[in-house]
C-alpha atoms as a PDB file:
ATOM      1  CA  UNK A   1     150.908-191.289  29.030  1.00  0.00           C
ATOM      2  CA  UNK A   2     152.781-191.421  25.255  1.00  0.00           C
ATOM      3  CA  UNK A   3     149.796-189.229  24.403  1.00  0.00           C
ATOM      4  CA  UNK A   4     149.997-186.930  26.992  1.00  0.00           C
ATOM      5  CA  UNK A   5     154.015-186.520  26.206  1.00  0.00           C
ATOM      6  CA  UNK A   6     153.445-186.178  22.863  1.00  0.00           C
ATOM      7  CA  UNK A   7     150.786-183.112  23.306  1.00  0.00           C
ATOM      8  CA  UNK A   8     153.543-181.714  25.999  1.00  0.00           C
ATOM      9  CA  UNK A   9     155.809-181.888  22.614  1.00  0.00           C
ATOM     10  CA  UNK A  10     153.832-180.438  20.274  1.00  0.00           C
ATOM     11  CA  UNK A  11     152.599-177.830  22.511  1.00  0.00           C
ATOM     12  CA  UNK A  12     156.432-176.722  23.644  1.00  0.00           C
ATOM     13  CA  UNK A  13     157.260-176.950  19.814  1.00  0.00           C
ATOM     14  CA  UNK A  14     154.350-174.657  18.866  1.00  0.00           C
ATOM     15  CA  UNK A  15     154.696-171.994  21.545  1.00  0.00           C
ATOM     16  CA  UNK A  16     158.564-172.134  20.570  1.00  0.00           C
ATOM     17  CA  UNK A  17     158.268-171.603  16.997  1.00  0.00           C
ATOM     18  CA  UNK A  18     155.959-168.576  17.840  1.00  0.00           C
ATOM     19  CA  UNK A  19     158.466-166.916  19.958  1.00  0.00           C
ATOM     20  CA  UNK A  20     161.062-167.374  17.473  1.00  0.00           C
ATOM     21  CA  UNK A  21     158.542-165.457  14.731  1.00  0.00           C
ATOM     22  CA  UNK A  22     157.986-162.724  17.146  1.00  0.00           C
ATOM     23  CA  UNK A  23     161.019-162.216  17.459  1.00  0.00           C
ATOM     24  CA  UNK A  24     161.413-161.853  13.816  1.00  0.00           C
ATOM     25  CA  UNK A  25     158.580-160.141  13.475  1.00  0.00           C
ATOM     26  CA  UNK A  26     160.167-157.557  15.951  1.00  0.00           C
ATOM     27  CA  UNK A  27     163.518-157.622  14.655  1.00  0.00           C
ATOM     28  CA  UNK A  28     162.233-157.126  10.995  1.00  0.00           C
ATOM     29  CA  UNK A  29     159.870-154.005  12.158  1.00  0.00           C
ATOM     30  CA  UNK A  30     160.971-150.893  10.198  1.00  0.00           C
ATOM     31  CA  UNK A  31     162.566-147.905  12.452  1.00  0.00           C
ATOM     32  CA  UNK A  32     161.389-144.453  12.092  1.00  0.00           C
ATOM     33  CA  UNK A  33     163.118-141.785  13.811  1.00  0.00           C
ATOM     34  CA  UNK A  34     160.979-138.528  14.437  1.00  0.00           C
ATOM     35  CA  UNK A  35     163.304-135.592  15.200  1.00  0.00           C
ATOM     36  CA  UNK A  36     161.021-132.413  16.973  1.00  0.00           C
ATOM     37  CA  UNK A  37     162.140-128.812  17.929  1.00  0.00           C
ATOM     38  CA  UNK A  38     163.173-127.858  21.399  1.00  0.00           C
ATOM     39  CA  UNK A  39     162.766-123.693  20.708  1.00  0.00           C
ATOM     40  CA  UNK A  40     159.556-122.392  22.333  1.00  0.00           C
ATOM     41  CA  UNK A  41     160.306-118.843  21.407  1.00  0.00           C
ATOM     42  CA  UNK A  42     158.818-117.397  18.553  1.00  0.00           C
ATOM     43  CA  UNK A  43     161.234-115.042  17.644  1.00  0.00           C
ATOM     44  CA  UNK A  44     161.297-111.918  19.993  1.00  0.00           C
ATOM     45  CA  UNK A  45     157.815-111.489  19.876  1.00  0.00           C
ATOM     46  CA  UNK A  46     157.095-112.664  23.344  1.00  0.00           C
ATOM     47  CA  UNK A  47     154.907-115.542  22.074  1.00  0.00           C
ATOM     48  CA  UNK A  48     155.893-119.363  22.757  1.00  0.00           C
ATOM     49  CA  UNK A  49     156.200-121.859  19.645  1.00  0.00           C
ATOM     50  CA  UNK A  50     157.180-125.617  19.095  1.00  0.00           C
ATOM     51  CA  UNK A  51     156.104-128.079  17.149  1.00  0.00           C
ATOM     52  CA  UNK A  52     152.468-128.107  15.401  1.00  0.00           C
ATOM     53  CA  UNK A  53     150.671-130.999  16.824  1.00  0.00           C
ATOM     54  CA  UNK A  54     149.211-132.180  13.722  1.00  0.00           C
ATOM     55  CA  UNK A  55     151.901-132.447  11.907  1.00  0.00           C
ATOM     56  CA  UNK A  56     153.371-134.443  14.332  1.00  0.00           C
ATOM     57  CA  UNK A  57     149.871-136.928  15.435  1.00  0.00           C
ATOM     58  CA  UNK A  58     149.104-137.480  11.952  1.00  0.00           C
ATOM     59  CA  UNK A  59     152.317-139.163  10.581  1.00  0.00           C
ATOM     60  CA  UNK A  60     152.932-140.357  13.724  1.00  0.00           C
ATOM     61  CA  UNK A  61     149.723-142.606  13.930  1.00  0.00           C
ATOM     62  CA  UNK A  62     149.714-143.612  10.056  1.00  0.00           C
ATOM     63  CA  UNK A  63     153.109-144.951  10.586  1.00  0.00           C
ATOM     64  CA  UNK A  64     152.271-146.705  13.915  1.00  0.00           C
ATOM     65  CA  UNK A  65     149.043-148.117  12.850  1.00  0.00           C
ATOM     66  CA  UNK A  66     150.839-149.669   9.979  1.00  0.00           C
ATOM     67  CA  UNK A  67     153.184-151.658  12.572  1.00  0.00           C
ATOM     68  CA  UNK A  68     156.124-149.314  12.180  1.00  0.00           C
ATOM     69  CA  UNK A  69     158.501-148.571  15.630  1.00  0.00           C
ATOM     70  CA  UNK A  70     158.847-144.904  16.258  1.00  0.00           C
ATOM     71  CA  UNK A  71     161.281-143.262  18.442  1.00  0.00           C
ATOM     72  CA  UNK A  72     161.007-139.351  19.399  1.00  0.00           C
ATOM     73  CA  UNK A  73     164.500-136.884  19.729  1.00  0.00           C
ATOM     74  CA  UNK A  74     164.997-133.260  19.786  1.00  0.00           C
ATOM     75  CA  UNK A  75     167.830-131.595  20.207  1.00  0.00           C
ATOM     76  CA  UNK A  76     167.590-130.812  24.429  1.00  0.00           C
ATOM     77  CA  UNK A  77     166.485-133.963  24.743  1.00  0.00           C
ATOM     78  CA  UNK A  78     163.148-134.990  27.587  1.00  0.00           C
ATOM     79  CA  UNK A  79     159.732-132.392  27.003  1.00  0.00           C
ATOM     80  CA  UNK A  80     159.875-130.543  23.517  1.00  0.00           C
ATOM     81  CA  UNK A  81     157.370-127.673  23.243  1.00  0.00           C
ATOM     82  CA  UNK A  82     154.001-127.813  21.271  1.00  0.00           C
ATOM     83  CA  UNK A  83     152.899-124.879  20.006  1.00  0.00           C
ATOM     84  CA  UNK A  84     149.987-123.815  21.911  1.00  0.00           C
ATOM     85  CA  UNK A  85     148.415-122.400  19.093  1.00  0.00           C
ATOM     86  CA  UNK A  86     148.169-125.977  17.361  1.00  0.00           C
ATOM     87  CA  UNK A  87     146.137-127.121  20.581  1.00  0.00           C
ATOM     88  CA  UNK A  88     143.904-125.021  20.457  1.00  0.00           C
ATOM     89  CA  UNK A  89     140.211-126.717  20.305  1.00  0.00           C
ATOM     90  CA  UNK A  90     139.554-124.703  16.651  1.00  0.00           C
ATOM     91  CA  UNK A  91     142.733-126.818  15.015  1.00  0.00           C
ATOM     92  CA  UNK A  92     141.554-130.119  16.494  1.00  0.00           C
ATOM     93  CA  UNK A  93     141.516-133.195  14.296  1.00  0.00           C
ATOM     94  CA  UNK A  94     140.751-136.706  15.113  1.00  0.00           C
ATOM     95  CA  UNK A  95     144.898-137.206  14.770  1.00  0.00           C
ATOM     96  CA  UNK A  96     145.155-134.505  17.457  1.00  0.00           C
ATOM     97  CA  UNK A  97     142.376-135.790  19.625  1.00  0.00           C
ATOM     98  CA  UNK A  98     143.838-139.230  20.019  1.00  0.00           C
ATOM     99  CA  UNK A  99     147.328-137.286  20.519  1.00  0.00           C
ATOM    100  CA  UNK A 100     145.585-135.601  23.373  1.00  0.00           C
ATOM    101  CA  UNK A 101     144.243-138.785  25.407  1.00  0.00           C
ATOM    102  CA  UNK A 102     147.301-140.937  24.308  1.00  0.00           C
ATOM    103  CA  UNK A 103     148.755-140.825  27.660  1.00  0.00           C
ATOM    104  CA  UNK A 104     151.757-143.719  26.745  1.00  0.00           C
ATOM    105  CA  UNK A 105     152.778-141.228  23.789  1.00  0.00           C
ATOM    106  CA  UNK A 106     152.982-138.061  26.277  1.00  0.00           C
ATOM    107  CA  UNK A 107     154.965-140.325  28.621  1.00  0.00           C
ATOM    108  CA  UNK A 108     156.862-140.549  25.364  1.00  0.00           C
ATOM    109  CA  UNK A 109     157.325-137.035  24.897  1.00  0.00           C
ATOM    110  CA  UNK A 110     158.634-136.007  28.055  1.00  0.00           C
ATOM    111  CA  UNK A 111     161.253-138.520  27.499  1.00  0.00           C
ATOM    112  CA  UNK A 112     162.161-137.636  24.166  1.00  0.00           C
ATOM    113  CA  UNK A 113     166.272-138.659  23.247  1.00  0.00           C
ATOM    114  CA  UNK A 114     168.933-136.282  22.787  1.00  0.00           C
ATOM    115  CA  UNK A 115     169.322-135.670  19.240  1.00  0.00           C
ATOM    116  CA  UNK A 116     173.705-135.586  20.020  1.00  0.00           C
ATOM    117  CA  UNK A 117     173.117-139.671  20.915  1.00  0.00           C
ATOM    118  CA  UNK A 118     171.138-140.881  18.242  1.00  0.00           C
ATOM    119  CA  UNK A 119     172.695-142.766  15.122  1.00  0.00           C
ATOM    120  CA  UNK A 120     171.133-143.420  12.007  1.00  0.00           C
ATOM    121  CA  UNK A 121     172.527-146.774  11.582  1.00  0.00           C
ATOM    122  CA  UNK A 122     169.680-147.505  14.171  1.00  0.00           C
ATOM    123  CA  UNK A 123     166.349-146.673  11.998  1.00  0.00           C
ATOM    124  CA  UNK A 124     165.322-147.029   8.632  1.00  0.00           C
ATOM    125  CA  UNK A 125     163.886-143.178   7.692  1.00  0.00           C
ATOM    126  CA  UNK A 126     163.641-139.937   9.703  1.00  0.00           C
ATOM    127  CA  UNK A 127     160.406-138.025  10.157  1.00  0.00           C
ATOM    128  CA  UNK A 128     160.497-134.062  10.815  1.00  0.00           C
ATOM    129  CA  UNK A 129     157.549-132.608  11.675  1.00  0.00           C
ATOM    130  CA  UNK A 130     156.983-128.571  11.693  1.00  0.00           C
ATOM    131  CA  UNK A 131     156.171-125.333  13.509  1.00  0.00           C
ATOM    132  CA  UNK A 132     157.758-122.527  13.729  1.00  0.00           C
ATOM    133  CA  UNK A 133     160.118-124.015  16.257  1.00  0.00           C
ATOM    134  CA  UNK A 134     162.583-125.632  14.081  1.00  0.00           C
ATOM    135  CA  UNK A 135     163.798-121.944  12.202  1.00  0.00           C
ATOM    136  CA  UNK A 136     165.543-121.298  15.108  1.00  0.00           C
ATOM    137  CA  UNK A 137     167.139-124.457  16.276  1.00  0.00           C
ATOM    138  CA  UNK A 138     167.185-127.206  14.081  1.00  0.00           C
ATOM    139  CA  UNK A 139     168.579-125.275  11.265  1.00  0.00           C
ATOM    140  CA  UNK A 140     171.432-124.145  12.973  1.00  0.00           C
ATOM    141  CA  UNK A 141     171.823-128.042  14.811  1.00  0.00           C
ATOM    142  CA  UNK A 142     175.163-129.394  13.888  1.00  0.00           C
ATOM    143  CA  UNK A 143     173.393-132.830  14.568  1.00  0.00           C
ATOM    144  CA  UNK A 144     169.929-132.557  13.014  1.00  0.00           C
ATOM    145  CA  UNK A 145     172.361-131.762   9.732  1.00  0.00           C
ATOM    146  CA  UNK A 146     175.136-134.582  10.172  1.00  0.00           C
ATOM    147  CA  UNK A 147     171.729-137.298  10.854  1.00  0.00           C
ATOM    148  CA  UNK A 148     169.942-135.980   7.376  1.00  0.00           C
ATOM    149  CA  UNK A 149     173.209-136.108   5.434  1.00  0.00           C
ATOM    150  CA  UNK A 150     173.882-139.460   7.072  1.00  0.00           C
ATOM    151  CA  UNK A 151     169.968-140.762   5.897  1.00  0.00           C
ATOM    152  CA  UNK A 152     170.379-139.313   2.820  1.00  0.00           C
ATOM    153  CA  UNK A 153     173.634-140.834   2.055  1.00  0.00           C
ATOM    154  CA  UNK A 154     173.010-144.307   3.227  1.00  0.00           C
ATOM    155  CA  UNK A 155     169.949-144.109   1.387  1.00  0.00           C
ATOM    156  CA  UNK A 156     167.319-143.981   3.582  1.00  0.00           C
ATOM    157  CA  UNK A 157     164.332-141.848   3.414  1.00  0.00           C
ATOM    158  CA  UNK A 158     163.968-138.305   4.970  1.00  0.00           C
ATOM    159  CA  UNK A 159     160.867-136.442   4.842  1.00  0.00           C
ATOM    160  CA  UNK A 160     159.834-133.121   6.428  1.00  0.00           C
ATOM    161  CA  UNK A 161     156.478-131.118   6.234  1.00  0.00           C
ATOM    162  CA  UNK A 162     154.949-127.529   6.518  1.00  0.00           C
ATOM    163  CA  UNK A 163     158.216-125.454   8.177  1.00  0.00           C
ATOM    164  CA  UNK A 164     160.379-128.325   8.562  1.00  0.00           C
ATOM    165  CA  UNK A 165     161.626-128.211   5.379  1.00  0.00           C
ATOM    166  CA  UNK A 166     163.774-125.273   6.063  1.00  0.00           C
ATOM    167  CA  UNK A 167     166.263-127.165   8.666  1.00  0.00           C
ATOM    168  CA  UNK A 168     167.242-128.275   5.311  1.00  0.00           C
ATOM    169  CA  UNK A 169     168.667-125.192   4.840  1.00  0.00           C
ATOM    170  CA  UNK A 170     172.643-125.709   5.592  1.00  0.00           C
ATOM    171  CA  UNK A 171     171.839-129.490   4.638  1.00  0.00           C
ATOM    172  CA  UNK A 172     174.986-130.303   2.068  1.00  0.00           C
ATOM    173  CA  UNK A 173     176.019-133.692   0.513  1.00  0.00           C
ATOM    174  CA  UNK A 174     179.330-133.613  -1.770  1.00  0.00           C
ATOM    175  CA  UNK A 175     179.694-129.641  -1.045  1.00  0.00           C
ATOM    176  CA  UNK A 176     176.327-129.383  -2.563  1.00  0.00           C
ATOM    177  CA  UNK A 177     173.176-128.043  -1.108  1.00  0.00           C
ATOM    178  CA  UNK A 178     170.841-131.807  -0.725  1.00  0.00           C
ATOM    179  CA  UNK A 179     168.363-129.717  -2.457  1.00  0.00           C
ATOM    180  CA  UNK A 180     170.129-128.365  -5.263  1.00  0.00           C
ATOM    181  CA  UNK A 181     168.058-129.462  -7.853  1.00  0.00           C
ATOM    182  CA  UNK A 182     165.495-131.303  -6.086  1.00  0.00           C
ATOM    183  CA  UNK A 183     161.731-130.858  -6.107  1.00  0.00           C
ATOM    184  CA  UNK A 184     160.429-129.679  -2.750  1.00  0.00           C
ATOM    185  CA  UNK A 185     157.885-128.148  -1.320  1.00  0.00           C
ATOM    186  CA  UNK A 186     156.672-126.239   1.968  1.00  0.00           C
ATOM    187  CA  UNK A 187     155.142-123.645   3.597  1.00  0.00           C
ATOM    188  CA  UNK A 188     154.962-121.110   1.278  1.00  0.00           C
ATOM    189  CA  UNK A 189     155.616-117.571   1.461  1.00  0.00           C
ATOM    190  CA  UNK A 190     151.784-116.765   0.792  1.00  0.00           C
ATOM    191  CA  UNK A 191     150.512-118.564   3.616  1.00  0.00           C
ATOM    192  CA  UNK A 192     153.413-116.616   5.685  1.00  0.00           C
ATOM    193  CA  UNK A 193     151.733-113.710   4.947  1.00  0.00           C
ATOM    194  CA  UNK A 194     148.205-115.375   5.893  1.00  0.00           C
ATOM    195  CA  UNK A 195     149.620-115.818   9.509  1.00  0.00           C
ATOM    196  CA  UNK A 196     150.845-112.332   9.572  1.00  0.00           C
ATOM    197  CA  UNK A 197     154.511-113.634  10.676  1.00  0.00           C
ATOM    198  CA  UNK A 198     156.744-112.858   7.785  1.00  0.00           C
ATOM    199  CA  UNK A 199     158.389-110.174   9.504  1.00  0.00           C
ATOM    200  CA  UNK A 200     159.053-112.672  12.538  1.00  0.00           C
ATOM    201  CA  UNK A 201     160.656-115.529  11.202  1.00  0.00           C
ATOM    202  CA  UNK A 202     164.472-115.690  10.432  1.00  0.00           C
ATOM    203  CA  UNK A 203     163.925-116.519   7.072  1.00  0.00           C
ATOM    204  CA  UNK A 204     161.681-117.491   4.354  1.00  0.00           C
ATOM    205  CA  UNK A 205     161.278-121.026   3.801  1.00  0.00           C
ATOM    206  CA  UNK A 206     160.064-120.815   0.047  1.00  0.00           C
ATOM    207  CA  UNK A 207     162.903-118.181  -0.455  1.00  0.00           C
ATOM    208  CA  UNK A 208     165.746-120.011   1.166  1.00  0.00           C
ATOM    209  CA  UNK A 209     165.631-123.511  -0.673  1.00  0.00           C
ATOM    210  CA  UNK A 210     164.970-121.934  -3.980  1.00  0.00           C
ATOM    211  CA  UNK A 211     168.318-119.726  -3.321  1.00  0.00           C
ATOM    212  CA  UNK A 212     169.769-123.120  -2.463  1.00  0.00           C
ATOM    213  CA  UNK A 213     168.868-124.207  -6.241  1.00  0.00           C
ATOM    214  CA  UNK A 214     165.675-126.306  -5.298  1.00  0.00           C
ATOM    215  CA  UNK A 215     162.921-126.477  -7.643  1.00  0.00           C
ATOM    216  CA  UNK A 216     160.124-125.037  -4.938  1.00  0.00           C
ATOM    217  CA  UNK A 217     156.772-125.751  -5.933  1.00  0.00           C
ATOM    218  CA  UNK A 218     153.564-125.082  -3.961  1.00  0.00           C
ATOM    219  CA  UNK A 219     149.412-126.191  -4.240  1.00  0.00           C
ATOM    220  CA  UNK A 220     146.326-123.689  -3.172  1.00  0.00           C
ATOM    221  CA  UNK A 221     147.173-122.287   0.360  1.00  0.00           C
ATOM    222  CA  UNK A 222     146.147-124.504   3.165  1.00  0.00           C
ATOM    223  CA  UNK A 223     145.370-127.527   1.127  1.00  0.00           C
ATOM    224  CA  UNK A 224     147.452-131.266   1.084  1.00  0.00           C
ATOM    225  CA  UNK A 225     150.331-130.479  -1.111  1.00  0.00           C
ATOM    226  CA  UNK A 226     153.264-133.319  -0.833  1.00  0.00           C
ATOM    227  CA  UNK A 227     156.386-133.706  -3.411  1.00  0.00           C
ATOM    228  CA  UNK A 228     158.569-137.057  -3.502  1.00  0.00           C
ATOM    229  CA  UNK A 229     162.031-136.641  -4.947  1.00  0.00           C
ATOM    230  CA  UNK A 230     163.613-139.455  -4.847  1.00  0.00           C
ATOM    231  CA  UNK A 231     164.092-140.296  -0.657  1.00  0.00           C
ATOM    232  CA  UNK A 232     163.633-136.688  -0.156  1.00  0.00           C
ATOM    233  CA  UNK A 233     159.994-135.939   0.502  1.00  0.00           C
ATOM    234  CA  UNK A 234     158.443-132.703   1.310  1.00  0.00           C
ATOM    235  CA  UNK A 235     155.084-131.198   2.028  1.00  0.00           C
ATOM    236  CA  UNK A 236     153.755-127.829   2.225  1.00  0.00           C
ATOM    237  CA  UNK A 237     151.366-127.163   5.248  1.00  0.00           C
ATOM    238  CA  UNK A 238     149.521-129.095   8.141  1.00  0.00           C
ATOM    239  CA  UNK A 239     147.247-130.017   5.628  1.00  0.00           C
ATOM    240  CA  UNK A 240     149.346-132.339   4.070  1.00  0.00           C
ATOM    241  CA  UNK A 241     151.164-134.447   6.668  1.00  0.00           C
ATOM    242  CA  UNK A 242     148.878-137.620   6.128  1.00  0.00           C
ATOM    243  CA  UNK A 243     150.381-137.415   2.347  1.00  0.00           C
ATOM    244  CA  UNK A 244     154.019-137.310   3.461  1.00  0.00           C
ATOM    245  CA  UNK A 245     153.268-140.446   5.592  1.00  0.00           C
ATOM    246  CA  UNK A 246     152.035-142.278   3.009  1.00  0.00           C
ATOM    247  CA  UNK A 247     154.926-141.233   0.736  1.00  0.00           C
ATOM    248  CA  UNK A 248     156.967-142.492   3.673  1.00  0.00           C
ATOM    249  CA  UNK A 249     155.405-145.483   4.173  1.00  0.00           C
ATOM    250  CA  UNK A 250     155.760-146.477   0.357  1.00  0.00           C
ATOM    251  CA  UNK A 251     159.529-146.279   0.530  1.00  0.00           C
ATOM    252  CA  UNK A 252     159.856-148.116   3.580  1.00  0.00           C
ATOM    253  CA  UNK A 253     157.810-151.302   2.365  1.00  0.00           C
END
């Protein structure tokens, strides 16, 4: 019986002390927040826009897989749009194809937070992926600027890729521009051109942080490009999204 009670001890004590560690485990997990557009217009072209699926599956699943918690807002809150252009079959990647049948992340996605409600003191970096959605929403949001002033300033990594640089735009810190004399990258004005939408957009991205004093600097079109300046981090196209994760990832261990 002593032996018996003493198993029932150790047992209790074991499956005790492993609760306690996952809940450390849990508690220590690093907090990303991933902030997507909610414009579907492109402009007044007639065409629909959002977010570029890559550029959202590929951090998103390098940070995951690395045990990192990830939280999705926008600025309507609930279902932001992909751009359908970015599902199409031709721009598939294996990212995009696990993005696809991930049915717990589209559950997700539909029930993504309003960007208002979220506080930074909550996560440890914020993620922004691109499209051509966020030139006409996010970089007019009074929120999406207050959250990236308030990472930036309680030093905490921000990082944005392809377009989503430019909702840094009206970004300040101090009365100064965040990227006044910063090293940043994006999508460039040449691939703009490539796409054929330089005429549709409200601004150019390469044009408007350089005007903002930002050192702009760019790779070959199309291919992973990614700049770390202190926490800001940048890249330039779809391309390069895996490279901003890892960036990411660096400054979060």
């Amino acid at each position: 019986m002593k032996k018996i009670a003493l198993l029932a001890i150790i047992a209790f004590t074991a499956a005790g002390v492993s609760a306690v560690a996952q809940k450390s485990n849990k508690k220590g997990m690093k907090k990303v927040l991933f902030v997507v557009t909610s414009n579907d217009k492109l402009g007044n072209t007639g065409e629909k826009t959002g977010f570029w699926s890559e550029e959202f599956a590929a951090p998103y699943y390098e940070l995951l897989d690395k045990g990192i918690e990830i939280t999705i807002a926008s600025p309507l809150g609930g279902q932001p749009p992909i751009d359908p252009k970015s599902a199409d079959p031709s721009s598939a990647t294996e990212d995009t194809k696990r993005f696809d049948a991930d049915k717990a992340l589209q559950e997700k996605l539909k029930n993504t937070l309003k960007l208002s409600t979220v506080n930074q003191k909550d996560y440890d970096a914020v993620f922004y992926p691109g499209g051509h959605g966020p030139l006409w929403d996010l970089v007019q949001d009074k929120s999406s600027i207050a959250l990236i002033e308030a990472f930036y300033t309680n030093k905490k990594p921000v990082a944005f890729v392809c377009h989503a640089p430019a909702v840094l735009k009206n970004v300040k810190v101090k009365g100064e521009y965040l990227v006044k004399g910063k090293k940043v990258t994006g999508f460039t004005n040449d691939e703009e051109e490539v796409v054929g939408l330089t005429k549709v957009v409200p601004f150019l991205l390469e044009d408007a942080l350089a005007s903002n004093g930002a050192i702009f600097s760019k790779g070959a079109n199309w291919q992973p490009y990614a700049v770390e300046d202190g926490l800001l981090i940048t890249g330039q196209n779809p391309a390069s999204s895996k490279l901003v994760a890892g960036k990411l990832l660096d400054q979060l261990k």
